[in-house]
Protein backbone atom coordinates (compact mmCIF):
# COMPACT_ATOMS: atom_id res chain seq x y z
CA UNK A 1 97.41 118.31 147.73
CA UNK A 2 98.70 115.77 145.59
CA UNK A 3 98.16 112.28 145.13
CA UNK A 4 100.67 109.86 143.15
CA UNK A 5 99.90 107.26 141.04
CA UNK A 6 101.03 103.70 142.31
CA UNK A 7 99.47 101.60 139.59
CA UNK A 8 96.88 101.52 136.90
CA UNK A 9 94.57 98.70 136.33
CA UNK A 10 92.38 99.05 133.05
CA UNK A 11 89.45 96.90 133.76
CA UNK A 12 87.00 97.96 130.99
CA UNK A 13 87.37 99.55 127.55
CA UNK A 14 84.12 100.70 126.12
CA UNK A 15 83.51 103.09 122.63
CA UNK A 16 83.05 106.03 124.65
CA UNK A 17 85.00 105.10 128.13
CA UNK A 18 87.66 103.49 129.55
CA UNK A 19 87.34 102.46 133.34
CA UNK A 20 90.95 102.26 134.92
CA UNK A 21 91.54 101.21 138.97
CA UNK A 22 94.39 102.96 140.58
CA UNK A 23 96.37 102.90 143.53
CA UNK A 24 97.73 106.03 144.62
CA UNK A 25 99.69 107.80 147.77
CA UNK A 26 97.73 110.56 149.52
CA UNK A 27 99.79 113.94 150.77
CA UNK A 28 99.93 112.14 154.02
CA UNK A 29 101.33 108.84 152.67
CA UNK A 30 98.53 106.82 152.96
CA UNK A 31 97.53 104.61 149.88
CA UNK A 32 93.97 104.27 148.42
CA UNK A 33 92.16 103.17 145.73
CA UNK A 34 90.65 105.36 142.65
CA UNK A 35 88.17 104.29 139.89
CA UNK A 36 88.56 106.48 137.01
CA UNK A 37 86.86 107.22 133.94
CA UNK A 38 88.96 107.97 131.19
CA UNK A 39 87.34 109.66 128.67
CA UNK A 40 88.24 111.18 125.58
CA UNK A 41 86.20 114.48 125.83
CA UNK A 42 83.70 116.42 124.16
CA UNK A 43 82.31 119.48 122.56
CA UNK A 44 78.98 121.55 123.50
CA UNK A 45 77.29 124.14 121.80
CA UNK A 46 74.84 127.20 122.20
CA UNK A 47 73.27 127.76 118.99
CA UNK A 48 71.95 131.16 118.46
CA UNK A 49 70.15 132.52 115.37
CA UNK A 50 69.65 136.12 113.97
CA UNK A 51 66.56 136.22 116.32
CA UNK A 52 68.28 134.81 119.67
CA UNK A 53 66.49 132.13 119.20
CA UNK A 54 68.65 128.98 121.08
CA UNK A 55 68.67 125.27 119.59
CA UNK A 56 68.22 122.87 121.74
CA UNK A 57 67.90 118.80 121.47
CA UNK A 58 65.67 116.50 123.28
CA UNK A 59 66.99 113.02 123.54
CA UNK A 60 66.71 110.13 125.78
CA UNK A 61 69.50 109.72 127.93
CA UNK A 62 70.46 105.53 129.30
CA UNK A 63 72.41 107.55 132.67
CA UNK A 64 69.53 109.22 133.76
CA UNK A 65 66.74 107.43 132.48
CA UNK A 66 64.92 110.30 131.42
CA UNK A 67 64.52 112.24 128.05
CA UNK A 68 66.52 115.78 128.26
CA UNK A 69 67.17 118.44 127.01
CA UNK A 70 70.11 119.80 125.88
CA UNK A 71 72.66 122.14 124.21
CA UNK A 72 73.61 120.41 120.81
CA UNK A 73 76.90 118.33 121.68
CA UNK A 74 79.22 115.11 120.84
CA UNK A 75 82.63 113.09 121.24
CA UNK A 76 85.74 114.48 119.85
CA UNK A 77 87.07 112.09 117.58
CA UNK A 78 90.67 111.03 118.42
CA UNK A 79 93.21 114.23 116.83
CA UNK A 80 89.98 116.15 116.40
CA UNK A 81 90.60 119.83 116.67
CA UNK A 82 87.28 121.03 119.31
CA UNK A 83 86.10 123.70 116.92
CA UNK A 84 85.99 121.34 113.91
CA UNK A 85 84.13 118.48 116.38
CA UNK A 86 82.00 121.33 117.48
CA UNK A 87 80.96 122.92 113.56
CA UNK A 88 80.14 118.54 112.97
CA UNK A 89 77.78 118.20 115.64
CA UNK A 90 76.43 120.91 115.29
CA UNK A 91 75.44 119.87 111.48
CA UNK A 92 74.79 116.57 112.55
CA UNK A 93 72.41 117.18 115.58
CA UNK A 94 70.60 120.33 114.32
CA UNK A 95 71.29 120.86 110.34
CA UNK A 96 72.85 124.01 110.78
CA UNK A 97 76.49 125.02 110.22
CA UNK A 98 77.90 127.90 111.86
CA UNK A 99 79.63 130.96 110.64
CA UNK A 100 81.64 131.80 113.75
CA UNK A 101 82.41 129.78 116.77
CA UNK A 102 83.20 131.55 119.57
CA UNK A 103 85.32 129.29 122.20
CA UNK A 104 83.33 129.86 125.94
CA UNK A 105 86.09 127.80 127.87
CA UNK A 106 85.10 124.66 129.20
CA UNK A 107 84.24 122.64 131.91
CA UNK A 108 85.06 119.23 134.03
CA UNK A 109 81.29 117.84 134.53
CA UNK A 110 82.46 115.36 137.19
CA UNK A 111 85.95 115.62 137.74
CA UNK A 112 86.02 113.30 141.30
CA UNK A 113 85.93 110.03 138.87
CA UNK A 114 85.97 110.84 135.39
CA UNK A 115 89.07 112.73 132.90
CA UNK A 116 86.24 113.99 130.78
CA UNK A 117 86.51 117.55 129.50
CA UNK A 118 83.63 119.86 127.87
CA UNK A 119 85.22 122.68 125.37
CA UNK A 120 82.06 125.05 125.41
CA UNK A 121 81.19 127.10 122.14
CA UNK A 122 79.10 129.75 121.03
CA UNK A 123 77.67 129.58 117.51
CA UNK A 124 76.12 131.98 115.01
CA UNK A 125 75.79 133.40 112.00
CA UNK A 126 73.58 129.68 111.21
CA UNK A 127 72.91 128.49 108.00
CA UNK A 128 71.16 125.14 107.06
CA UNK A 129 74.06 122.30 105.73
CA UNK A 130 72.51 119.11 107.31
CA UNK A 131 74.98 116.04 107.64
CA UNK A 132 73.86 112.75 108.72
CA UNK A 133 73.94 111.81 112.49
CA UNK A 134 75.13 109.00 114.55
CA UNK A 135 72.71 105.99 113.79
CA UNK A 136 72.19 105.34 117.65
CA UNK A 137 71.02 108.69 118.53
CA UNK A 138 67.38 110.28 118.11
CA UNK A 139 67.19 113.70 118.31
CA UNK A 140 64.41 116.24 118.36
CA UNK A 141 65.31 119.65 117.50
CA UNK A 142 63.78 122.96 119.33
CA UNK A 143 64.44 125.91 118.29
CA UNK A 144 63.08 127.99 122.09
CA UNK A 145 63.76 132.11 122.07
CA UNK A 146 66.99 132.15 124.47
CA UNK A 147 64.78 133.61 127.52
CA UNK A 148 62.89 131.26 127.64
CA UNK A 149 65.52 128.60 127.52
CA UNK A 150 66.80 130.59 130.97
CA UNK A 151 63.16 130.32 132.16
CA UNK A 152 63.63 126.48 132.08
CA UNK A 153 66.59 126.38 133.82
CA UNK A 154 64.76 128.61 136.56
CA UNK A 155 61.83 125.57 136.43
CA UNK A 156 64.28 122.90 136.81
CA UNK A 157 63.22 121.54 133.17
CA UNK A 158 67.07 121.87 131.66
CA UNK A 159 69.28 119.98 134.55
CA UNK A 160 72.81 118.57 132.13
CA UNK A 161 75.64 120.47 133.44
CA UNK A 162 76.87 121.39 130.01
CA UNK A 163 73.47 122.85 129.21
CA UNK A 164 72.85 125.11 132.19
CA UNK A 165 76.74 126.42 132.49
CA UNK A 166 76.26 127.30 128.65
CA UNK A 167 73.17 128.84 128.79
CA UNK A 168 74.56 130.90 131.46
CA UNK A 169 77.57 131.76 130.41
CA UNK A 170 76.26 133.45 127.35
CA UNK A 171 73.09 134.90 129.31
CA UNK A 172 76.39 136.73 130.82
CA UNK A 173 77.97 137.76 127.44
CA UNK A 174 74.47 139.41 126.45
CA UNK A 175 73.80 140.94 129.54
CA UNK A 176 70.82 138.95 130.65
């Protein structure tokens, strides 16, 4: 259940990816080709204050033509430890800095043609400590009680992978 790679062919290197071609030998010898992503991975968060309240961001999003919303999140920077990209964005998309981050694991969102990586965090204990955000992004903060964030999910309003497996994954820690 292996595949070996042959060669590697960068074609295209962007800010945020890098799109290599590949030739590689399947278990049973045969050769194919394989576009991948390269990506340098990312951080998500679910934001809870004292009241269970959950903030989330609504941005517009180029890959799915549609505004979204989201769990705060961003890019690791290259050598960036998660938890310190995580406590940044954070800051940077919401104005709040956590007290404790609580690693959730992480996921592959699409791991067929792309290397990117999700580390998942919980954060609390919120205080306000605003830092300035990326130029390119506009963000509007929400700030929903954390059943009704689940209630979205349930309407098919919240639909980024990172979002729903977060929001579920600590629906699961507090028993909901």
């Amino acid at each position: 259940m292996h595949e070996t790679i042959l060669t590697t062919k960068t074609v295209y290197q962007g800010r945020v990816v890098t799109l290599d071609v590949r030739r590689v030998r399947l278990p049973d010898g045969q050769e194919q080709q394989r576009e991948v992503v390269r990506h340098q991975g990312a951080v998500a968060l679910v934001a809870l204050d004292e009241q269970q309240n959950v903030l989330l961001v609504r941005q517009y999003r180029s890959g799915a033509q549609q505004t979204m919303l989201e769990i705060p999140a961003g890019l690791l920077e290259p050598g960036e430890a998660p938890e310190v990209c995580a406590a940044r964005e954070l800051q940077e998309e919401t104005g709040f800095k956590p007290a404790r981050l609580e690693h959730l694991g992480g996921l592959h969102p699409t791991p067929g043609y792309t290397t990117e990586y999700i580390h998942l965090y919980l954060a609390t204990g919120l205080s306000e400590a605003r830092l300035t955000g990326d130029a390119d992004e506009f963000i509007e903060l929400l700030r929903l009680p954390f059943a009704e964030a689940l209630a979205l999910i349930e309407r098919g309003a919240i639909t980024d992978g990172k979002t729903l497996v977060g929001l579920l994954r600590v629906a699961r820690r507090l028993g909901l």
